[in-house]
Structures are given as C-alpha cells and as structure tokens.
PDB file of N, CA and C in Angstrom:
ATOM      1  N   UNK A   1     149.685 105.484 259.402  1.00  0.00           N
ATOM      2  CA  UNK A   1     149.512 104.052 259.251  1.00  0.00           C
ATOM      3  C   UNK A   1     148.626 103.827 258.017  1.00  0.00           C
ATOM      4  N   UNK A   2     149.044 102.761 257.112  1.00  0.00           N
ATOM      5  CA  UNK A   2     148.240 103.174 255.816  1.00  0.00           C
ATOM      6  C   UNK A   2     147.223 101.686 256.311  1.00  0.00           C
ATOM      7  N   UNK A   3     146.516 101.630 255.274  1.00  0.00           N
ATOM      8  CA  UNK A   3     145.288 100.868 254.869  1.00  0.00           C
ATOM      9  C   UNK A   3     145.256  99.227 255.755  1.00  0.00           C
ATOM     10  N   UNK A   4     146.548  98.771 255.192  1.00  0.00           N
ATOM     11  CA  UNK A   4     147.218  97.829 255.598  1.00  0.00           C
ATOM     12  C   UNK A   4     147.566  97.591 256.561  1.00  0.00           C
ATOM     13  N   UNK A   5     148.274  98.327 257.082  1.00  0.00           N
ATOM     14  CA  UNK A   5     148.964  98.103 258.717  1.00  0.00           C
ATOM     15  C   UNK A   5     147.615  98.413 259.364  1.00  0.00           C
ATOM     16  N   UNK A   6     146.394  98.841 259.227  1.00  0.00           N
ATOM     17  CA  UNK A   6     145.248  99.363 260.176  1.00  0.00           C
ATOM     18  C   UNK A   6     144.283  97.848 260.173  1.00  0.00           C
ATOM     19  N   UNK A   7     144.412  97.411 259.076  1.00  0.00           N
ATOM     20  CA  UNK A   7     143.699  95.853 259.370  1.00  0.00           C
ATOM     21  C   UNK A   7     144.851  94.730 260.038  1.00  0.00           C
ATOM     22  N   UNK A   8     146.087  94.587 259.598  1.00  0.00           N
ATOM     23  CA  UNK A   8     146.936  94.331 260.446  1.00  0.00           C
ATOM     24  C   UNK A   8     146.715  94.148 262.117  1.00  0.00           C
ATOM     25  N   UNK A   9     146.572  95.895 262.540  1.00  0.00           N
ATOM     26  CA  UNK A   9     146.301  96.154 264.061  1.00  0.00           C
ATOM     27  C   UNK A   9     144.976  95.535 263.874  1.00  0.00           C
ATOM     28  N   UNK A  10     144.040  95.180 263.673  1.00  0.00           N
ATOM     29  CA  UNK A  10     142.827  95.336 263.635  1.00  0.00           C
ATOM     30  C   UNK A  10     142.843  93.740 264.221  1.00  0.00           C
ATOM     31  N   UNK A  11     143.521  93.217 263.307  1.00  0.00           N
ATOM     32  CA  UNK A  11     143.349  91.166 263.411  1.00  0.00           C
ATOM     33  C   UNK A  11     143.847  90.935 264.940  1.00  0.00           C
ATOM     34  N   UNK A  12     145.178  91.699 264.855  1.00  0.00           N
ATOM     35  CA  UNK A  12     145.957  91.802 266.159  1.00  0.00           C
ATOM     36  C   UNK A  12     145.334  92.025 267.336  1.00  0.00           C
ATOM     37  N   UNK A  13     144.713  93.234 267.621  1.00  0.00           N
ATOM     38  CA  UNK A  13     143.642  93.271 268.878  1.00  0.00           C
ATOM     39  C   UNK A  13     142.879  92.722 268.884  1.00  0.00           C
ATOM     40  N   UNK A  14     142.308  91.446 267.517  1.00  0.00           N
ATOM     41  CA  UNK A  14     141.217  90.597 267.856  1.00  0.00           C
ATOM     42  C   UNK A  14     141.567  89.384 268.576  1.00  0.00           C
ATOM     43  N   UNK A  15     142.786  89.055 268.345  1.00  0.00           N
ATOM     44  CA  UNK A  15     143.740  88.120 268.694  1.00  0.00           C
ATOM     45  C   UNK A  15     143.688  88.374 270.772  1.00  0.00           C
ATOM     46  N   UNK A  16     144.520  89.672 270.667  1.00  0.00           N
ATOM     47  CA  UNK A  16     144.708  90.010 272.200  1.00  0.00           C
ATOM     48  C   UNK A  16     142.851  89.948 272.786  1.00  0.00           C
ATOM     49  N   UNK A  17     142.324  90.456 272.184  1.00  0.00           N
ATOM     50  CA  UNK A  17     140.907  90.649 273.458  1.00  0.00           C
ATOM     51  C   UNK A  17     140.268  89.132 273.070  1.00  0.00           C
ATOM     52  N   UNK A  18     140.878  88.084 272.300  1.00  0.00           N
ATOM     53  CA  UNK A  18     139.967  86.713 271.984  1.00  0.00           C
ATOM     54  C   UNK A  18     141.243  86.195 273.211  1.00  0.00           C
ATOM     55  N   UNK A  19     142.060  86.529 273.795  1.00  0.00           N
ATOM     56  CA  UNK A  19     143.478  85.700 274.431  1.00  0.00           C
ATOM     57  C   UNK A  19     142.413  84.841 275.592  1.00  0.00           C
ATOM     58  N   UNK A  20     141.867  85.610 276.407  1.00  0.00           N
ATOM     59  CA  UNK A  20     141.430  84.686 277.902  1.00  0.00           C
ATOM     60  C   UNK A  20     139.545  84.597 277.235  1.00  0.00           C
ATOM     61  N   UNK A  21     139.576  84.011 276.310  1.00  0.00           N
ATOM     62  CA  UNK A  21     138.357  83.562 275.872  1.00  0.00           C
ATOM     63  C   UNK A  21     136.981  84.215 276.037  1.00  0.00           C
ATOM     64  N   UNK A  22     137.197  85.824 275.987  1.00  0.00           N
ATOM     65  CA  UNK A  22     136.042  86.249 276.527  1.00  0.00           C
ATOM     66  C   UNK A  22     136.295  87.872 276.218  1.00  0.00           C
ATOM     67  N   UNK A  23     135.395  88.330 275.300  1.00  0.00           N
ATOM     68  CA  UNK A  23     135.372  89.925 274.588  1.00  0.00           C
ATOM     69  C   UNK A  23     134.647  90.814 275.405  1.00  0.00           C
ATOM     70  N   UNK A  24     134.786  91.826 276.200  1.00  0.00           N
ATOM     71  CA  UNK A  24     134.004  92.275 276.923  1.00  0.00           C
ATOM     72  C   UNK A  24     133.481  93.657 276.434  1.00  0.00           C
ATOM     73  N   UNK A  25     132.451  94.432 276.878  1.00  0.00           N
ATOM     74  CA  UNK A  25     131.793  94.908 275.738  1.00  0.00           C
ATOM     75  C   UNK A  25     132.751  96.533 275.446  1.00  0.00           C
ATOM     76  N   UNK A  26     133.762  96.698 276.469  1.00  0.00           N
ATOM     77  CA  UNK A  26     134.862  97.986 276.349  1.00  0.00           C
ATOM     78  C   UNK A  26     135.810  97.207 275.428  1.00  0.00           C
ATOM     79  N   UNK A  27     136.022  95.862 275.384  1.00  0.00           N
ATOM     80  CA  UNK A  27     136.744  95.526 274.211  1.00  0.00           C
ATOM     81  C   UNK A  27     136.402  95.440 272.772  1.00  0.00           C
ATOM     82  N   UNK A  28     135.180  94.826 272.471  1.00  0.00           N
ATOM     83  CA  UNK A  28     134.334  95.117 271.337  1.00  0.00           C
ATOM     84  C   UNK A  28     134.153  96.262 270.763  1.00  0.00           C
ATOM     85  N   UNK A  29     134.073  97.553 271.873  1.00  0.00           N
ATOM     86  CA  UNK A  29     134.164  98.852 271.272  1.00  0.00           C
ATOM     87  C   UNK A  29     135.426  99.011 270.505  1.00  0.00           C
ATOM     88  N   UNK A  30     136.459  98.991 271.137  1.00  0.00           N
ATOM     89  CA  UNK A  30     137.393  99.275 270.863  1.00  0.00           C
ATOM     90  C   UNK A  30     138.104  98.470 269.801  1.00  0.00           C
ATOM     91  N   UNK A  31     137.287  97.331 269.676  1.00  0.00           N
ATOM     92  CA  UNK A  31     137.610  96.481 267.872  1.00  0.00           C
ATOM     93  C   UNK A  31     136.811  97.191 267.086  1.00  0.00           C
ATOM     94  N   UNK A  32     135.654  97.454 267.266  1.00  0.00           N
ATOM     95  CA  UNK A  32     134.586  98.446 266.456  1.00  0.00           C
ATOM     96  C   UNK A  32     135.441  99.968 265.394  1.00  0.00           C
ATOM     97  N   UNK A  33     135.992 100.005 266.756  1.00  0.00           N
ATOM     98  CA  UNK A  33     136.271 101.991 266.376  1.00  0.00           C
ATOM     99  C   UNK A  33     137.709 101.247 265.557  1.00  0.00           C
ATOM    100  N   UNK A  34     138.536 100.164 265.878  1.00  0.00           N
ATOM    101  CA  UNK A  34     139.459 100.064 264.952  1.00  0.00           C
ATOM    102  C   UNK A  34     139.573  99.863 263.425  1.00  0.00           C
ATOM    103  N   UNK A  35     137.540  98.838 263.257  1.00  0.00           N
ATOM    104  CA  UNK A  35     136.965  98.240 262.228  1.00  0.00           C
ATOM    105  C   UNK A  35     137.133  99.240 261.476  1.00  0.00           C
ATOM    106  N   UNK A  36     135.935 100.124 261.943  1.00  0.00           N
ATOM    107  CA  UNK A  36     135.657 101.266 261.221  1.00  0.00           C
ATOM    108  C   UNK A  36     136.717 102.159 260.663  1.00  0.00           C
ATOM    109  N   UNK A  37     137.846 102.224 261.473  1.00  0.00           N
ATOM    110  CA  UNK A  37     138.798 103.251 260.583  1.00  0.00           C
ATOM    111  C   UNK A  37     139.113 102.500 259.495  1.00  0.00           C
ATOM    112  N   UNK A  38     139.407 101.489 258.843  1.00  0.00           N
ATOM    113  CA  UNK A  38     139.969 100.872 257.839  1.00  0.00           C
ATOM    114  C   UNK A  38     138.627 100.271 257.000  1.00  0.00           C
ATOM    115  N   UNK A  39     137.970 100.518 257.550  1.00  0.00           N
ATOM    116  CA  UNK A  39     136.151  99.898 256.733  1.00  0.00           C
ATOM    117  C   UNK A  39     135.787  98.728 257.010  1.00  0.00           C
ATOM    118  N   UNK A  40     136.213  97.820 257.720  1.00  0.00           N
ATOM    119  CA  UNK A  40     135.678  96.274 258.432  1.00  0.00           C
ATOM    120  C   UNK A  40     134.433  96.068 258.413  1.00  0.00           C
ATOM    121  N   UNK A  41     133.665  95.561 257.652  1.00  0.00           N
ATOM    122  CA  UNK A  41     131.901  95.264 258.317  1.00  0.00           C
ATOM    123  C   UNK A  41     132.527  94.461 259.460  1.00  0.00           C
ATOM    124  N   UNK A  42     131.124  94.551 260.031  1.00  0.00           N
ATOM    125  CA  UNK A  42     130.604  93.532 261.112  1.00  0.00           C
ATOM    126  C   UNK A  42     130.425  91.807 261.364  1.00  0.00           C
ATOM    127  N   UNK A  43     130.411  91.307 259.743  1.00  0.00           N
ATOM    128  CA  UNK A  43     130.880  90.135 259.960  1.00  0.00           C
ATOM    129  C   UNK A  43     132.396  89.914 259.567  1.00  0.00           C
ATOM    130  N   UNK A  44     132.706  90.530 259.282  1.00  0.00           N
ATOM    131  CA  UNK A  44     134.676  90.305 259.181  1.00  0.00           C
ATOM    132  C   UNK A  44     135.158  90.080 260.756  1.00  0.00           C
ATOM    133  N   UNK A  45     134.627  91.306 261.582  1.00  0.00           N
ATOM    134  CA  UNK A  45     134.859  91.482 262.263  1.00  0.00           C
ATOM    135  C   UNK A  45     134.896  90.259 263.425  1.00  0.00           C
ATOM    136  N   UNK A  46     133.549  89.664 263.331  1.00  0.00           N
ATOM    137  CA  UNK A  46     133.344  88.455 264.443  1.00  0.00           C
ATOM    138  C   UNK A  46     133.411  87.354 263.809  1.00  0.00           C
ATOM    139  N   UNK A  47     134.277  86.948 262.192  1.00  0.00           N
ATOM    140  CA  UNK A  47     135.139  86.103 261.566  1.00  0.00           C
ATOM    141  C   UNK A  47     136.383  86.385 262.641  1.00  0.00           C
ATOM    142  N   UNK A  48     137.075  87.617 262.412  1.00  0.00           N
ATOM    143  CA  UNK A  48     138.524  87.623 263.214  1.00  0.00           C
ATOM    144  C   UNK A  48     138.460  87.064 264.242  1.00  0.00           C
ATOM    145  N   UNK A  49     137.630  87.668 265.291  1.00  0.00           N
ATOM    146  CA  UNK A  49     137.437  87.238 266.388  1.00  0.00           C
ATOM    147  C   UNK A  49     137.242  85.816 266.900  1.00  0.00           C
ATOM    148  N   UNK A  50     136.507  85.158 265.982  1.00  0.00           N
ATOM    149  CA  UNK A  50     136.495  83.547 265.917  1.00  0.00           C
ATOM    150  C   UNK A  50     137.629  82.955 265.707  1.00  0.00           C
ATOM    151  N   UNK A  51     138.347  83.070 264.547  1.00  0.00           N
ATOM    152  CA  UNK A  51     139.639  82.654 264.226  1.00  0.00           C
ATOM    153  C   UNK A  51     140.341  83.220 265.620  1.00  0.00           C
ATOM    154  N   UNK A  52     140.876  84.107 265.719  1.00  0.00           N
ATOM    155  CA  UNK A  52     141.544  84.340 267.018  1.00  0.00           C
ATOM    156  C   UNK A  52     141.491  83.504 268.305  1.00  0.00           C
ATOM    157  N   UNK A  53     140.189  83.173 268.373  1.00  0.00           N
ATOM    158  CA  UNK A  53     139.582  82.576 269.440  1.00  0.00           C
ATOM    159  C   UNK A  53     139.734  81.016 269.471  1.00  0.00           C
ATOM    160  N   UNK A  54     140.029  80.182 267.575  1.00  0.00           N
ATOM    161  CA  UNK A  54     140.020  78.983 268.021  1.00  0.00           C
ATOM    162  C   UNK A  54     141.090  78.585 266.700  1.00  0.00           C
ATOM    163  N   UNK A  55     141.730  79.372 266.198  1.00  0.00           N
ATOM    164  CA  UNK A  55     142.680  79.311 265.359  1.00  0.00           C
ATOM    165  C   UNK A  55     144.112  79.491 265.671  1.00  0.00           C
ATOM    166  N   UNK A  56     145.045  78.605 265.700  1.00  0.00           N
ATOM    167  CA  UNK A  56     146.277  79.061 266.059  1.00  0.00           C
ATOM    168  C   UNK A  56     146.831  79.859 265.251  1.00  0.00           C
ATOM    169  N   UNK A  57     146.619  79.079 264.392  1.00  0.00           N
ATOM    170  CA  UNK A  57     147.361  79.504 262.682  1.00  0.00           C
ATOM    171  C   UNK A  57     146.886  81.175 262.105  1.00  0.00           C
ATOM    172  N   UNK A  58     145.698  80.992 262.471  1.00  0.00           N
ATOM    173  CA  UNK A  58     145.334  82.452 262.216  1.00  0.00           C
ATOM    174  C   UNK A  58     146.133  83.735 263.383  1.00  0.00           C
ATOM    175  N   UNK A  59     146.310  83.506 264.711  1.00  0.00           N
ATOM    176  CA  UNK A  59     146.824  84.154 265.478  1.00  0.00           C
ATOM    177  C   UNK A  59     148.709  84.212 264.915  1.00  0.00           C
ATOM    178  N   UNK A  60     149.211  83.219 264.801  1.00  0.00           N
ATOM    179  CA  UNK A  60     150.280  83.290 264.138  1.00  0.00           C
ATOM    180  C   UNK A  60     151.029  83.799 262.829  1.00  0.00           C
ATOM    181  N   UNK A  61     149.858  83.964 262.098  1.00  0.00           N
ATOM    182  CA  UNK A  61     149.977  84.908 260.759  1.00  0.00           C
ATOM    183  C   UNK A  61     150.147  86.188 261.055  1.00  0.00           C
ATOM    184  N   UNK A  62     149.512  86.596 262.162  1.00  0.00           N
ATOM    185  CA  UNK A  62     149.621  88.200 262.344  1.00  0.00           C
ATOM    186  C   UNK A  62     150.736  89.039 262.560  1.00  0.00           C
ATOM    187  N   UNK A  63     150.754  89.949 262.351  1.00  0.00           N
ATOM    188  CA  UNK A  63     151.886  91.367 262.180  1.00  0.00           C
ATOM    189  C   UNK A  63     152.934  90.968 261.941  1.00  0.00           C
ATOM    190  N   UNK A  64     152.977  90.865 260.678  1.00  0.00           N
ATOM    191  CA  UNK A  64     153.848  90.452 259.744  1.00  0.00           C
ATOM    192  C   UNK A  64     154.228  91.522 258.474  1.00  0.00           C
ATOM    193  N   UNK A  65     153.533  92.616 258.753  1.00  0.00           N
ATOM    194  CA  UNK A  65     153.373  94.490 257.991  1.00  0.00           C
ATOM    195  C   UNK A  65     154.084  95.134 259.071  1.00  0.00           C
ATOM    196  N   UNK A  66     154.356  94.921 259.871  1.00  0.00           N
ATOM    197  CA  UNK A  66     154.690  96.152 261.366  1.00  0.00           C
ATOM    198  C   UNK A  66     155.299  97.320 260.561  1.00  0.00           C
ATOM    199  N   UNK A  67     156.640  96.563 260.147  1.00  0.00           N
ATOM    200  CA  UNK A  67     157.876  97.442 259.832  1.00  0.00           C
ATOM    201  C   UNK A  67     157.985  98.087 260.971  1.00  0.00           C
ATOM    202  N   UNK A  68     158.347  99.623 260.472  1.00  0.00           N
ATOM    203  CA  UNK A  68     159.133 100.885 261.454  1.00  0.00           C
ATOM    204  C   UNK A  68     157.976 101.429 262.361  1.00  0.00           C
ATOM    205  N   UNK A  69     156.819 100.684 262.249  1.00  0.00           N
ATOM    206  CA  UNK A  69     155.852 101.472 263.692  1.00  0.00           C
ATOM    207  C   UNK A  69     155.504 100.076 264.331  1.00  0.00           C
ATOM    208  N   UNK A  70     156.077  99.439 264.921  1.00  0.00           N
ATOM    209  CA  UNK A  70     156.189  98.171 265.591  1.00  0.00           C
ATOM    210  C   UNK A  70     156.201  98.473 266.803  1.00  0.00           C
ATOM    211  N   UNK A  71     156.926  99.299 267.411  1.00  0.00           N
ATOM    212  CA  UNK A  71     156.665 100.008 269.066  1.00  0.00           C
ATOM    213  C   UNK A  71     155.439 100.601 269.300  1.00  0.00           C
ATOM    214  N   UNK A  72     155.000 101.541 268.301  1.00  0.00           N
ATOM    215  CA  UNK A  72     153.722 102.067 268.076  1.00  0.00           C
ATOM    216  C   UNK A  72     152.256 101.034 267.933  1.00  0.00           C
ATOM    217  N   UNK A  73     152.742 100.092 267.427  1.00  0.00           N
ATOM    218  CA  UNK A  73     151.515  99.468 267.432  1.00  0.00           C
ATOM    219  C   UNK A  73     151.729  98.070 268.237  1.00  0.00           C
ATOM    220  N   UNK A  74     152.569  97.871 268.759  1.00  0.00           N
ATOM    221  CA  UNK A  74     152.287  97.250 270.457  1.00  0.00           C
ATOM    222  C   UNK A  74     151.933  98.098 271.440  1.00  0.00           C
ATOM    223  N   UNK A  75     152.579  99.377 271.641  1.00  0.00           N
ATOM    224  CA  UNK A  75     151.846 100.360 272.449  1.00  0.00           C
ATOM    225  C   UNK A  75     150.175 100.237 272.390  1.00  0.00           C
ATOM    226  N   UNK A  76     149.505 100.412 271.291  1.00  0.00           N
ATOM    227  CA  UNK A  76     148.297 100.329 270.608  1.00  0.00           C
ATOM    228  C   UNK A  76     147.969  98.901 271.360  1.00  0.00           C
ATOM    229  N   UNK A  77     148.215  98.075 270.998  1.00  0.00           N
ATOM    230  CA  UNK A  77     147.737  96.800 271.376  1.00  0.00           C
ATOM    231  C   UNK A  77     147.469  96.828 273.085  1.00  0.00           C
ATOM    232  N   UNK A  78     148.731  97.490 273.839  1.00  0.00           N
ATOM    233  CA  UNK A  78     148.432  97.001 275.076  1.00  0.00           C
ATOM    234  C   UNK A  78     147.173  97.875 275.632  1.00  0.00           C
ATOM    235  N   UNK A  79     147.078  99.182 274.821  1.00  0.00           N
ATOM    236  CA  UNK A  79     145.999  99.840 275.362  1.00  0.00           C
ATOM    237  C   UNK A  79     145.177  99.128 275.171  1.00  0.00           C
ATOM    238  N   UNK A  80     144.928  98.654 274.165  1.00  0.00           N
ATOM    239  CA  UNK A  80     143.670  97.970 274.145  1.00  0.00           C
ATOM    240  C   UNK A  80     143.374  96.420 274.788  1.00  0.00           C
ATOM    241  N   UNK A  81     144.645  96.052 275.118  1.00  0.00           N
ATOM    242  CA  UNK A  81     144.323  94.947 276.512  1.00  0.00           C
ATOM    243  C   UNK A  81     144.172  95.447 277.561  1.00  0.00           C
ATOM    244  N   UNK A  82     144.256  96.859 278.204  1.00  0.00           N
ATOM    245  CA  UNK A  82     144.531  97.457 279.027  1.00  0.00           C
ATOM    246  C   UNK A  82     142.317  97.992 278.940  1.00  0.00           C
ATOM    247  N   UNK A  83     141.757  98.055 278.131  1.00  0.00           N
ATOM    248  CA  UNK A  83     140.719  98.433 278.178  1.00  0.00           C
ATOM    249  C   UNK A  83     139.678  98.647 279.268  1.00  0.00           C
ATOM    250  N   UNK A  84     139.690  96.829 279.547  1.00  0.00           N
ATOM    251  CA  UNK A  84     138.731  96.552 280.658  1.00  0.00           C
ATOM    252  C   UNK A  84     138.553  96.323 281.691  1.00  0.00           C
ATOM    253  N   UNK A  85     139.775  97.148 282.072  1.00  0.00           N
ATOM    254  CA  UNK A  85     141.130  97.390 283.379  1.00  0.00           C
ATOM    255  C   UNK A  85     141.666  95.874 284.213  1.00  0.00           C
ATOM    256  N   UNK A  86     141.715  95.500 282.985  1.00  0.00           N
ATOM    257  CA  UNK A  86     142.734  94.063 283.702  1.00  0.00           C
ATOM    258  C   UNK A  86     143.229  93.551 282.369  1.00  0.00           C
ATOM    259  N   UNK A  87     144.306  92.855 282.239  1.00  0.00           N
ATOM    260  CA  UNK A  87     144.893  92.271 281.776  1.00  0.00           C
ATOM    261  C   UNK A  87     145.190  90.533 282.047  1.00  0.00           C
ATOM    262  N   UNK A  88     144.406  90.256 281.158  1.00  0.00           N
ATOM    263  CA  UNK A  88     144.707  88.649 281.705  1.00  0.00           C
ATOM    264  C   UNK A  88     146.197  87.938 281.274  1.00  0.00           C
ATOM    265  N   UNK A  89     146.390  86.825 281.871  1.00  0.00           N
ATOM    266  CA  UNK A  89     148.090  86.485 281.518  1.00  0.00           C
ATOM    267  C   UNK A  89     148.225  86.135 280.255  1.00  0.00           C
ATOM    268  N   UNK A  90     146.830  85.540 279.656  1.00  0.00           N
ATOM    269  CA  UNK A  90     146.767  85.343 278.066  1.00  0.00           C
ATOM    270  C   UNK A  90     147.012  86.550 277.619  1.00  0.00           C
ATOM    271  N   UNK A  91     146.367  87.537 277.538  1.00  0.00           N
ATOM    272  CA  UNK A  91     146.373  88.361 276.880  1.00  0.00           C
ATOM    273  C   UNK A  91     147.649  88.902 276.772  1.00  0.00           C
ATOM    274  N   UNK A  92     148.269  88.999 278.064  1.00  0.00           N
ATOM    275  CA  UNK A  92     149.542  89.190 278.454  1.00  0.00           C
ATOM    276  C   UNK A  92     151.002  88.545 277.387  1.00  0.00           C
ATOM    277  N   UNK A  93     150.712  87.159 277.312  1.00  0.00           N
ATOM    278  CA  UNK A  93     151.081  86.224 276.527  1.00  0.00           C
ATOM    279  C   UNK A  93     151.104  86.623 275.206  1.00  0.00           C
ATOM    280  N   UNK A  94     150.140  87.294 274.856  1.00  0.00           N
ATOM    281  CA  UNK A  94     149.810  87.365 273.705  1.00  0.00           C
ATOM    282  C   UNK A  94     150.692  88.680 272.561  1.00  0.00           C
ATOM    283  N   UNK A  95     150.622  89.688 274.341  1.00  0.00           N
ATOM    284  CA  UNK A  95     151.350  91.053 273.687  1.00  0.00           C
ATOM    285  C   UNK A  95     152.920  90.409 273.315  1.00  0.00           C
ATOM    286  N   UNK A  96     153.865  89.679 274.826  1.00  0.00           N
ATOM    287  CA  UNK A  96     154.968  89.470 274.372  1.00  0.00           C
ATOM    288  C   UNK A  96     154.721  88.581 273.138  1.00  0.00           C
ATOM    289  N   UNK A  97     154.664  87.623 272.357  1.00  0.00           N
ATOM    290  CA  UNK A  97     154.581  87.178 271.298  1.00  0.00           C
ATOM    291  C   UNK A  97     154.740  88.116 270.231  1.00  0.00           C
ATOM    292  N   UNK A  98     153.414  89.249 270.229  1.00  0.00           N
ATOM    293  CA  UNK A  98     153.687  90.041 269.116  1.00  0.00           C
ATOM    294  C   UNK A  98     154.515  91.180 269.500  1.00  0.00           C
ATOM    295  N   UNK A  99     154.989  91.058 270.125  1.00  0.00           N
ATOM    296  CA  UNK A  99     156.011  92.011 270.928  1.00  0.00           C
ATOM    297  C   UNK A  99     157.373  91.441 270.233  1.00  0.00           C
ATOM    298  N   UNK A 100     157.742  90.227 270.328  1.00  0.00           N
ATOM    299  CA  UNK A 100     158.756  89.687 269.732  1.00  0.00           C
ATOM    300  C   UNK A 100     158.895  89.308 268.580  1.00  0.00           C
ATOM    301  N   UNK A 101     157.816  89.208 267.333  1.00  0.00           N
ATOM    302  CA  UNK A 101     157.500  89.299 266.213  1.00  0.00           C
ATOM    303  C   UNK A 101     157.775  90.144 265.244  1.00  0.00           C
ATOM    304  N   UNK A 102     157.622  91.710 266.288  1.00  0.00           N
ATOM    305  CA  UNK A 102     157.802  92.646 265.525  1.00  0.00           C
ATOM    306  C   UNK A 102     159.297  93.126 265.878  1.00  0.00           C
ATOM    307  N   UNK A 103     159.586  92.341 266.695  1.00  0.00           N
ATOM    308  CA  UNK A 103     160.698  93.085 266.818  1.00  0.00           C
ATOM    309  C   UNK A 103     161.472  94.086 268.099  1.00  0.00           C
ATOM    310  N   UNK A 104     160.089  94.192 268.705  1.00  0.00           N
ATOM    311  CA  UNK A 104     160.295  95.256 270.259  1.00  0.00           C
ATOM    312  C   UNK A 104     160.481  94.581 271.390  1.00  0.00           C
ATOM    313  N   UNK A 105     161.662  95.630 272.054  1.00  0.00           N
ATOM    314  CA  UNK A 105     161.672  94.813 273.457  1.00  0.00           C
ATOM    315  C   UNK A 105     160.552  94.678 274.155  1.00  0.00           C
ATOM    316  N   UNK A 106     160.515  93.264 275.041  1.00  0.00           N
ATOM    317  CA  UNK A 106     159.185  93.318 275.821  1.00  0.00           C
ATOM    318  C   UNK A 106     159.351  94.659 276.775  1.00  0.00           C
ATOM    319  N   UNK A 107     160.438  95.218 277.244  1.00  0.00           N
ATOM    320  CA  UNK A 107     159.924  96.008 278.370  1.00  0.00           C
ATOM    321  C   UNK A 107     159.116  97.131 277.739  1.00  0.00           C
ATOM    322  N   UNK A 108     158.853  97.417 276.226  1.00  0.00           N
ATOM    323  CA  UNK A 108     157.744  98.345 275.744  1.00  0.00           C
ATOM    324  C   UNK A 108     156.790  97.847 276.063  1.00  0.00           C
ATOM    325  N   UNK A 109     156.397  96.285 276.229  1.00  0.00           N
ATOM    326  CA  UNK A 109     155.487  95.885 276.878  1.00  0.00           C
ATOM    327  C   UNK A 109     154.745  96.120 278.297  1.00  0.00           C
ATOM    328  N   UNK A 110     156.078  95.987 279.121  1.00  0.00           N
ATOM    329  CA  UNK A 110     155.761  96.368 280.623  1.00  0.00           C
ATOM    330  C   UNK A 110     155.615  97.672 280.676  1.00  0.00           C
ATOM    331  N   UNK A 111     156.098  98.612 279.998  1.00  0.00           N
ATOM    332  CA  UNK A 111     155.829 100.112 280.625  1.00  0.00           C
ATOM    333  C   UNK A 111     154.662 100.486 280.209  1.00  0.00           C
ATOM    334  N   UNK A 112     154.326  99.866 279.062  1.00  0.00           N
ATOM    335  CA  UNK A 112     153.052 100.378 278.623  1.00  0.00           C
ATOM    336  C   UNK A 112     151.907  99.351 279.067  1.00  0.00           C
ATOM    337  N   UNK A 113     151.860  98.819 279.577  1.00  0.00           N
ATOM    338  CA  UNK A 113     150.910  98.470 280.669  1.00  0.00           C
ATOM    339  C   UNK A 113     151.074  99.124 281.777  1.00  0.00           C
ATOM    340  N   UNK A 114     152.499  99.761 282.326  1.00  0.00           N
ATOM    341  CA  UNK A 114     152.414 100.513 283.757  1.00  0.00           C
ATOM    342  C   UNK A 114     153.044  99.916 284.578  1.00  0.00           C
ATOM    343  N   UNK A 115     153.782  98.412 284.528  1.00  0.00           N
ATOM    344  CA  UNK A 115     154.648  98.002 285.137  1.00  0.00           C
ATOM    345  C   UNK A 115     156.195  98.786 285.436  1.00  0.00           C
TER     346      UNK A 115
END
C-alpha cells in the first residue's frame, strides 16, 4: 500500500470510529498506529477526526484511491470497527457505504465482522 492509499485508510477509519459519535481509547490507538505508518502528526489526526465527526462532505470524499486493494482495505476498516468489541449500526453504516464506493460486495463486510 503506498503513501497514499495509507492516509486514504487513515481518513477512512477516522470516519468509521467518528460513526456513533464517540472514539474510544482501543480506537484512538488504532488511528495512532495507522497515523504513524504514513507520518500523521497529532493534530492532523484530531482535524480528521473532527471533520469525520461533523462533516459530511469530508466523510464523502473518502476512498476514492482504493483501486485493486479495496477488499483489503474494507477488511482493514472493519477490524478496526471491530476494535472495541462492538460495532455500532453507524459504524456499521459506514463500512457498507465504503464498502460500495470501492466497489466490494457488502457480504466482505459481513464475514469480516463474523456474521
């Protein structure tokens, strides 16, 4: 995944863990460790998260780079809604959307949550 597609995922899981209005601190990690692979400071970071949180437009811009790892990085995504061992229906909401954006059937959605 180059440079690009890693801030891509990056906006994307800020999007999914901002879905039911509330970052919990196994989700924050797990935006952290995504920051860091692609170099994100810390205020980019809780910029995304804001936008996500009260921006439509910003949530709607996203994964729009997928291309050919689009299964791969909804897989990615649900783990990381999957974090704080629940899944809210927003968040839920949120995967099919970019689930259908990129292109993947939702049931990559359901299995990879475990449905």
């Amino acid at each position: 995944m180059d440079t690009m597609q890693q801030v891509e995922l990056l906006r994307a899981a800020c999007c999914i863990v901002a879905a039911d209005g509330e970052v919990t601190p196994n989700e924050q990690t797990a935006i952290d460790r995504l920051a860091d692979r692609c170099g994100a400071g810390a205020a980019s970071v809780r910029a995304m998260l804001d936008l996500a949180a009260s921006d439509p437009k910003f949530v709607d811009r996203q994964l729009k780079l997928v291309g050919a790892d689009g299964e791969k990085i909804i897989r990615m995504l649900c783990k990381i809604a999957m974090i704080d061992g629940k899944v809210a229906p927003e968040e839920r909401e949120m995967l099919d959307r970019f689930a259908d954006k990129a292109g993947v059937d939702r049931a990559v959605v359901v299995r990879s949550l475990g449905g």
